[in-house]
Each structure stands twice: as C-alpha cells, then as structure tokens.
C-alpha atoms as a PDB file:
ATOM      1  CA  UNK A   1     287.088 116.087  16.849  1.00  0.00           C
ATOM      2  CA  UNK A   2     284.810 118.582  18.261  1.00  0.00           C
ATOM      3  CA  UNK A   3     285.676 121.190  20.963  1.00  0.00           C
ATOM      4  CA  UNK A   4     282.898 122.417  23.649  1.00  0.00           C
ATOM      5  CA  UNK A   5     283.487 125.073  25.920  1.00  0.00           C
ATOM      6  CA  UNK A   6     286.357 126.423  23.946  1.00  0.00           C
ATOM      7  CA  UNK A   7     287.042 129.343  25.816  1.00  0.00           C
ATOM      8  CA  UNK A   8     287.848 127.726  28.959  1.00  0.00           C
ATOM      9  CA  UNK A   9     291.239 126.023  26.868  1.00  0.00           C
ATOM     10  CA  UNK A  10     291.939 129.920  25.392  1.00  0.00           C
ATOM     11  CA  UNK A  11     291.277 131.170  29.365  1.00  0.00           C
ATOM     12  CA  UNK A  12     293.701 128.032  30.469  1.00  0.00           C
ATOM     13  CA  UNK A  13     296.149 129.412  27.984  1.00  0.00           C
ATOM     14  CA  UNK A  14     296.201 133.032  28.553  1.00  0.00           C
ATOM     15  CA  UNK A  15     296.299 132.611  32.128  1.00  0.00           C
ATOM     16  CA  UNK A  16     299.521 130.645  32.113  1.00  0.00           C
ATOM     17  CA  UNK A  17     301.444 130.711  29.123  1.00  0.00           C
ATOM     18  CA  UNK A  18     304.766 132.781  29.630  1.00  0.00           C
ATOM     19  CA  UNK A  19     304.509 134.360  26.079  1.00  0.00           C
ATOM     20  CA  UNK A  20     301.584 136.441  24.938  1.00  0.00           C
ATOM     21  CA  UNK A  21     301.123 135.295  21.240  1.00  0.00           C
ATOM     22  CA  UNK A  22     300.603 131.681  20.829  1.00  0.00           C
ATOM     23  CA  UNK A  23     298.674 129.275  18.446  1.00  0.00           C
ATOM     24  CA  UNK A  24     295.724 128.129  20.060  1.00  0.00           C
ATOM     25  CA  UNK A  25     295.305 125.199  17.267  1.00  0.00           C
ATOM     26  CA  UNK A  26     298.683 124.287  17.899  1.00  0.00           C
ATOM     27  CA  UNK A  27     298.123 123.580  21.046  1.00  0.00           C
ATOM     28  CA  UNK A  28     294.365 121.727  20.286  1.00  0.00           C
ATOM     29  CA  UNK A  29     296.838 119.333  18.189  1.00  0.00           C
ATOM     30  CA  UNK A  30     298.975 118.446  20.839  1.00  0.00           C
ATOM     31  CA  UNK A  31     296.271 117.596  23.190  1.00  0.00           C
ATOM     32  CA  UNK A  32     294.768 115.402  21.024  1.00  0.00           C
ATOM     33  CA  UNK A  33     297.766 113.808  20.181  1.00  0.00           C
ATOM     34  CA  UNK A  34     298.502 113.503  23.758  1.00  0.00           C
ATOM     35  CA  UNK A  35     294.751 112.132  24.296  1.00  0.00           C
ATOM     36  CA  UNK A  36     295.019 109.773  21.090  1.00  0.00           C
ATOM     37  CA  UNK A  37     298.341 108.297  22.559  1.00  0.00           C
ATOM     38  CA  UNK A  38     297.672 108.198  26.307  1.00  0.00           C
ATOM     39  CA  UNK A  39     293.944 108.285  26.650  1.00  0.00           C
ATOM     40  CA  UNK A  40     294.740 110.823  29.403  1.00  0.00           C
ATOM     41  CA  UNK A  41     291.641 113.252  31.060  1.00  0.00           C
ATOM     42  CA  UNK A  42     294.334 115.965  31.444  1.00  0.00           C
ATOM     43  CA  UNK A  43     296.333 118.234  29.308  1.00  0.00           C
ATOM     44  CA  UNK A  44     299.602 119.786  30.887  1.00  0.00           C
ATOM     45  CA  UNK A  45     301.800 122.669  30.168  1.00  0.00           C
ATOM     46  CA  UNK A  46     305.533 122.024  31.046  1.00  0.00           C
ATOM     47  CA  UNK A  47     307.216 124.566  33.767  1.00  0.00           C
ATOM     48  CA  UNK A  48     309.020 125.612  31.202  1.00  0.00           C
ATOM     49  CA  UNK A  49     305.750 127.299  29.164  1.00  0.00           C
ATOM     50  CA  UNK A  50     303.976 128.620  32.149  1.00  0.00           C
ATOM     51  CA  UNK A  51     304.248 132.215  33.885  1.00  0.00           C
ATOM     52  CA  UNK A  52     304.432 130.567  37.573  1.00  0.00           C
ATOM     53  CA  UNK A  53     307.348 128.163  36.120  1.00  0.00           C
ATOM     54  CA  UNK A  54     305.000 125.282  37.509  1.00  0.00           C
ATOM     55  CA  UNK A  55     303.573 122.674  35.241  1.00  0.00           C
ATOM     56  CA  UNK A  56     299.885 123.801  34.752  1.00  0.00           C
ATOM     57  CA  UNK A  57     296.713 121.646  34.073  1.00  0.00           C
ATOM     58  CA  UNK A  58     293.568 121.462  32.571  1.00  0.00           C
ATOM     59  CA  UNK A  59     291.149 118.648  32.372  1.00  0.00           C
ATOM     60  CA  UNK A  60     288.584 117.664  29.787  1.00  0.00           C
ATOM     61  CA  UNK A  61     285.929 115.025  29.264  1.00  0.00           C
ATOM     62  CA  UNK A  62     285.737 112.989  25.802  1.00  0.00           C
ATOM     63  CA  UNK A  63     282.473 111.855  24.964  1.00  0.00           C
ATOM     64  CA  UNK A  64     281.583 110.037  21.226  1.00  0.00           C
ATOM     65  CA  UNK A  65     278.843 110.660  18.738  1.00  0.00           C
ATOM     66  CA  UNK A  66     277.482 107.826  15.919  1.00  0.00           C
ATOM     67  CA  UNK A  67     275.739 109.038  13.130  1.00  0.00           C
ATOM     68  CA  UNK A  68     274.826 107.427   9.973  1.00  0.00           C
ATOM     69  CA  UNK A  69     274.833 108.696   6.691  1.00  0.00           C
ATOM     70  CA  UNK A  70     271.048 108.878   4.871  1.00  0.00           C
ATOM     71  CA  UNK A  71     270.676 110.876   1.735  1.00  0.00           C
ATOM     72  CA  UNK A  72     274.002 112.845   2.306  1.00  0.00           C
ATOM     73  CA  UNK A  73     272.866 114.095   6.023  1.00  0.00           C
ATOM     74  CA  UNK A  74     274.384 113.189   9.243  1.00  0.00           C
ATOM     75  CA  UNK A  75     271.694 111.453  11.224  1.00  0.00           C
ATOM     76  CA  UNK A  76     272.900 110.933  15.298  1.00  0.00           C
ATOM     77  CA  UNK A  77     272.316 107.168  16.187  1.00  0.00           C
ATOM     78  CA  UNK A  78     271.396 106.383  19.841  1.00  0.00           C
ATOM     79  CA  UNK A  79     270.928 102.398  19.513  1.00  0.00           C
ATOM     80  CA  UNK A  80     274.800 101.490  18.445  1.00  0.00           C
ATOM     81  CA  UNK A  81     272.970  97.968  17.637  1.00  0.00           C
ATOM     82  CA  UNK A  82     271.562  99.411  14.549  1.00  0.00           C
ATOM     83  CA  UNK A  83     275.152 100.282  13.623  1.00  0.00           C
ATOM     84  CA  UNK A  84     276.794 103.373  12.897  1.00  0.00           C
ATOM     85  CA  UNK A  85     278.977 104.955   9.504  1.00  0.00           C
ATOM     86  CA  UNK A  86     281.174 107.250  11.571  1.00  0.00           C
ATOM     87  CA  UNK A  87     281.520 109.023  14.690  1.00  0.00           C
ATOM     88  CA  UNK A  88     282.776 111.654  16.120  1.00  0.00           C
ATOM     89  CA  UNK A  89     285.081 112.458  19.448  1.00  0.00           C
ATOM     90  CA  UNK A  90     283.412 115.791  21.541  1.00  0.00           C
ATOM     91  CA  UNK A  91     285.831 116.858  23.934  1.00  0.00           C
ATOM     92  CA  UNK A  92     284.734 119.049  26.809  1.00  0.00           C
ATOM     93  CA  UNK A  93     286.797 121.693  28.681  1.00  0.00           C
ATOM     94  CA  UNK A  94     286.028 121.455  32.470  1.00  0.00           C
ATOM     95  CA  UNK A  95     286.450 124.081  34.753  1.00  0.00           C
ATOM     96  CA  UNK A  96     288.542 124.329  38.252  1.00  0.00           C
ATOM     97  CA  UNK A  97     286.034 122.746  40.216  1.00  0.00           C
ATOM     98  CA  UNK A  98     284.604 119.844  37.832  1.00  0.00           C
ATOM     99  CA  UNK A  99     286.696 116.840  37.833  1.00  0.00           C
ATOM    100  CA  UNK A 100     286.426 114.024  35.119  1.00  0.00           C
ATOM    101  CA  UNK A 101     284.932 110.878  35.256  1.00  0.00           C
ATOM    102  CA  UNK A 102     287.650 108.306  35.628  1.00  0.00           C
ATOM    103  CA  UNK A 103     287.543 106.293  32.504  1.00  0.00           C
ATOM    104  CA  UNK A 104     287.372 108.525  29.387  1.00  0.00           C
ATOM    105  CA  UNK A 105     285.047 107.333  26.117  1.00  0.00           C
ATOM    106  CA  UNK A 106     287.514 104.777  25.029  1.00  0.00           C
ATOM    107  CA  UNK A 107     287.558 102.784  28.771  1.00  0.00           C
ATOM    108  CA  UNK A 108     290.636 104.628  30.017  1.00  0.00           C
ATOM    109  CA  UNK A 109     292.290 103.008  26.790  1.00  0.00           C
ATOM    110  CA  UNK A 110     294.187 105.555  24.085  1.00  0.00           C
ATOM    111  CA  UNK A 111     292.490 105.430  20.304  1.00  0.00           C
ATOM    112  CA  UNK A 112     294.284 103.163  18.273  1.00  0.00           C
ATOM    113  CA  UNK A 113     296.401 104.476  14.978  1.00  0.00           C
ATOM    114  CA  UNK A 114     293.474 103.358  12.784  1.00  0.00           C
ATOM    115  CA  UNK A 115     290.756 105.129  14.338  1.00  0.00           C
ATOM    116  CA  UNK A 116     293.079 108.487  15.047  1.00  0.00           C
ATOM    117  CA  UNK A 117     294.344 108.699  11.471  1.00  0.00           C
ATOM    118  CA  UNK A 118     291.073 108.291   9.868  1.00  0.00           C
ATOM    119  CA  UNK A 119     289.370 110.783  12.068  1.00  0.00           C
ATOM    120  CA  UNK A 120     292.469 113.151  11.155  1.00  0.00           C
ATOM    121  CA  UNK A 121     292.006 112.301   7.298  1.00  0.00           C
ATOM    122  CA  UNK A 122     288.586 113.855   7.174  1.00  0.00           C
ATOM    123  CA  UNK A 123     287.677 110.408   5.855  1.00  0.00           C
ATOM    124  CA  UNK A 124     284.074 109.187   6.631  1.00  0.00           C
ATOM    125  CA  UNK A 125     283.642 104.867   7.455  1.00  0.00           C
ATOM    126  CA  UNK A 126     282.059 104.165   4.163  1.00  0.00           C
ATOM    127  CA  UNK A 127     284.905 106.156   1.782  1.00  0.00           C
ATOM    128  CA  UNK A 128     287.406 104.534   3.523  1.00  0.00           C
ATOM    129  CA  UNK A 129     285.464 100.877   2.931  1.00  0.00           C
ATOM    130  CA  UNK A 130     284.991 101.605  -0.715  1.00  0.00           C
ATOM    131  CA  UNK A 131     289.011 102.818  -1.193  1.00  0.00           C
ATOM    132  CA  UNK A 132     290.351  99.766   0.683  1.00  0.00           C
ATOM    133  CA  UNK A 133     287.669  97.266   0.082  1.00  0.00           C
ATOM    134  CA  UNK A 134     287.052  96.699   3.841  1.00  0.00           C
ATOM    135  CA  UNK A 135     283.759  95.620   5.089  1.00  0.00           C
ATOM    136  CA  UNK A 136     283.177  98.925   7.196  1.00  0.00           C
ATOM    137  CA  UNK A 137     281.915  96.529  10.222  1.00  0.00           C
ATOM    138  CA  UNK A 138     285.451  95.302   9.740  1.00  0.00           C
ATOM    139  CA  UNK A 139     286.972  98.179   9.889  1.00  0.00           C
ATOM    140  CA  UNK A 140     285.074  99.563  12.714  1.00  0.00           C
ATOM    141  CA  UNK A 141     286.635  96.519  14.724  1.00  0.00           C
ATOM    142  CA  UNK A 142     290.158  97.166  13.958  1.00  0.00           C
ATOM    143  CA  UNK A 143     289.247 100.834  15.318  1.00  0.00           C
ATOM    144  CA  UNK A 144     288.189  99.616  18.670  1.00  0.00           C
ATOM    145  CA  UNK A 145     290.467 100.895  21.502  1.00  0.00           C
ATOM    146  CA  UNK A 146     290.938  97.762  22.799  1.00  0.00           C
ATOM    147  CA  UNK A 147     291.743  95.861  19.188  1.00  0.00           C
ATOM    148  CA  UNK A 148     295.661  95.101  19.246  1.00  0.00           C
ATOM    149  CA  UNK A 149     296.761  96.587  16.243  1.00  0.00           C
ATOM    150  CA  UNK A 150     299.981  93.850  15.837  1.00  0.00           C
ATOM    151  CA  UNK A 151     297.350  91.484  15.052  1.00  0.00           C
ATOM    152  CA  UNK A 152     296.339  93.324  11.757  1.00  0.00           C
ATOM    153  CA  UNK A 153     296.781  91.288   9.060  1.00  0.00           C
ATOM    154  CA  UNK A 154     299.595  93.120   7.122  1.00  0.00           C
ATOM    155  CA  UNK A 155     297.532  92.697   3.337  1.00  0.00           C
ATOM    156  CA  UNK A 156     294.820  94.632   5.650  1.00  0.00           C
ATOM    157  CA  UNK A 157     297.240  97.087   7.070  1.00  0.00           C
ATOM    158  CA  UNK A 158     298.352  97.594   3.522  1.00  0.00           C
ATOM    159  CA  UNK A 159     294.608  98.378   1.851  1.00  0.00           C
ATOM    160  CA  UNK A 160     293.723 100.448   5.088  1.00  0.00           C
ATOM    161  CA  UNK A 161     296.695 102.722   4.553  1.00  0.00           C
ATOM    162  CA  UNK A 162     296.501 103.238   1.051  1.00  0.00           C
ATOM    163  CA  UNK A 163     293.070 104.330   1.682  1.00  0.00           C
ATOM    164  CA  UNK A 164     294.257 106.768   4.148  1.00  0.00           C
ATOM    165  CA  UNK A 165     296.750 107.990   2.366  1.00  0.00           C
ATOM    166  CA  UNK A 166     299.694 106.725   5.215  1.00  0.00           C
ATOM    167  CA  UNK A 167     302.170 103.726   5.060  1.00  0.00           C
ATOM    168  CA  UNK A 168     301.217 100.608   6.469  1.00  0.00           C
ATOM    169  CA  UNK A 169     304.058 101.190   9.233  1.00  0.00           C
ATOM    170  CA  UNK A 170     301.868 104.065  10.555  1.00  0.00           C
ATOM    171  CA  UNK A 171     299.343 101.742  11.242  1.00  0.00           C
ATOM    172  CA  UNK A 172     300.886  99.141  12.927  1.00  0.00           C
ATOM    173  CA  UNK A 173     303.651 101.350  14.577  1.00  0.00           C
ATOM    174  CA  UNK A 174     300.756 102.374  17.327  1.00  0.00           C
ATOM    175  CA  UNK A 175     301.901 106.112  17.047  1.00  0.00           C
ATOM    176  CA  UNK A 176     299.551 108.550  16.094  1.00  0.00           C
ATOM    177  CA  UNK A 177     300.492 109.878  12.275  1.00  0.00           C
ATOM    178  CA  UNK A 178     299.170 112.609   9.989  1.00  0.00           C
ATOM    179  CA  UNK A 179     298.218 111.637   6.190  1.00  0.00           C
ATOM    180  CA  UNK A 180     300.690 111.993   3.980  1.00  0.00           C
ATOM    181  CA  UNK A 181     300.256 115.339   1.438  1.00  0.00           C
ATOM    182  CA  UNK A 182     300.375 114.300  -2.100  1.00  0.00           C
END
C-alpha cells in the first residue's frame, strides 16, 4: 500500500495520542487491517489512547493503481480492458475539512483475504501464478471485493496459499493474515 500525505496521520497522532512515543507503522498496520476488514473511510483512536479521553478520527481516501510488468519496469495501465499484472492500494490522508467520497475503491466492500495477503506478501500477480499454477486472470477474480471467498474451490485455496506462504484456512477464514516466516 502506498501512503500520501503522510504527515497529516503523524499530525493526527501527535495531536491526540495520550503518550508521547509511539510507532507510527504500528499504527499504519492497524488501519489497514481495519480498512482490509471493514472497508471503512475512517480510522479511530479509542478514548482510551487519546489526550481528550474521546475517541478521535481521521479519514482517508483509497484509490487503486494497475500497472503491468514490461521488461522488469512498472508501467501504470489506464484502460483495465487491456488487463493489468498487479496493482497497488494509495491511501490518502484528508484533512479536517475534506470529507470522503462515500464508497471507497473497493465499492464500500472490504478487500478479500486473497487480495490483502498477497499485497502484504510483497508478491507481484504473475509470481504468485507461476508458484500456484493459477491463470493470473483467475486469480485476479478470486481477488475481487465482491468474489465470496467460501466459494473457492478448496484444491485452489490450497495452491493459492502455498504460494503465499499461508494455510489454506487463512484464505477462506475471510480474516486478514500475515505470511507465515519460514
């Protein structure tokens, strides 16, 4: 995922976080887990994180980029009917007065497992084709928001996990996961 205006999410958290030190990219993690599983336009911090001991909030915009892969380079596609290899979430701080739209990227629908672990692998469409032997059109429809994930075939849910380096149960669980270290 990539981040634009940055500094308004390390002005959000200085501004009402109770204690002075805190992990910025611990917090980036838990937003986009909290986008990945909700779809949600809006990140809160409990009352019991914040200086005012109010919940505080901060809403962002999540846009995607398609690219294809030519000759090891990262070429943006604008036509999505010429296809695409991978793409990439851009999520955009907004400040206090901008409000966002009200359907994010994925039609007000949370990313499903397949498309949040694989973006959270590092792993680009084609190496996770060529690992599971998955068309990569294929697997760009089982990444869909919308695709039900219960309907994966479990033989499928099998050779996409392997490739990802995550059990099949991660896949079909609909819960966000991390890969597996090995």
């Amino acid at each position: 995922m990539e981040f634009e205006q940055l500094e308004r999410f390390t002005a959000f958290l200085k501004e009402n976080l109770s204690t002075p030190d805190f992990d910025e990219d611990a917090y980036l993690e838990r937003l986009i887990i909290h986008w990945g599983e909700t779809g949600a336009l809006r990140f809160t911090l409990s009352a019991e994180e914040t200086v005012s001991g109010a919940p505080a909030h901060i809403a962002y915009t999540v846009d995607n980029r398609y690219f294809i892969r030519e000759d090891g380079k990262e070429i943006p596609v604008e036509d999505l009917d010429q296809g695409y290899d991978l793409y990439r979430p851009v999520l955009r701080f907004l400040g206090p007065a901008e409000t966002p739209e009200e359907e994010s990227s994925t039609g007000g629908r949370a990313l499903n497992p397949i498309a949040l672990i694989r973006h959270k692998s590092g792993k680009t469409l084609k190496s996770v084709s060529a690992l599971s032997g998955i068309d990569p059109e294929r697997i760009l429809s089982y990444e869909k928001p919308d695709y039900d994930i219960g309907s994966l075939p479990l033989s499928t849910a099998a050779a996409l996990a392997k490739a990802l380096n995550v059990h099949a149960e991660d896949l079909l669980s609909c819960a966000p996961t991390m890969p597996r270290g090995r």
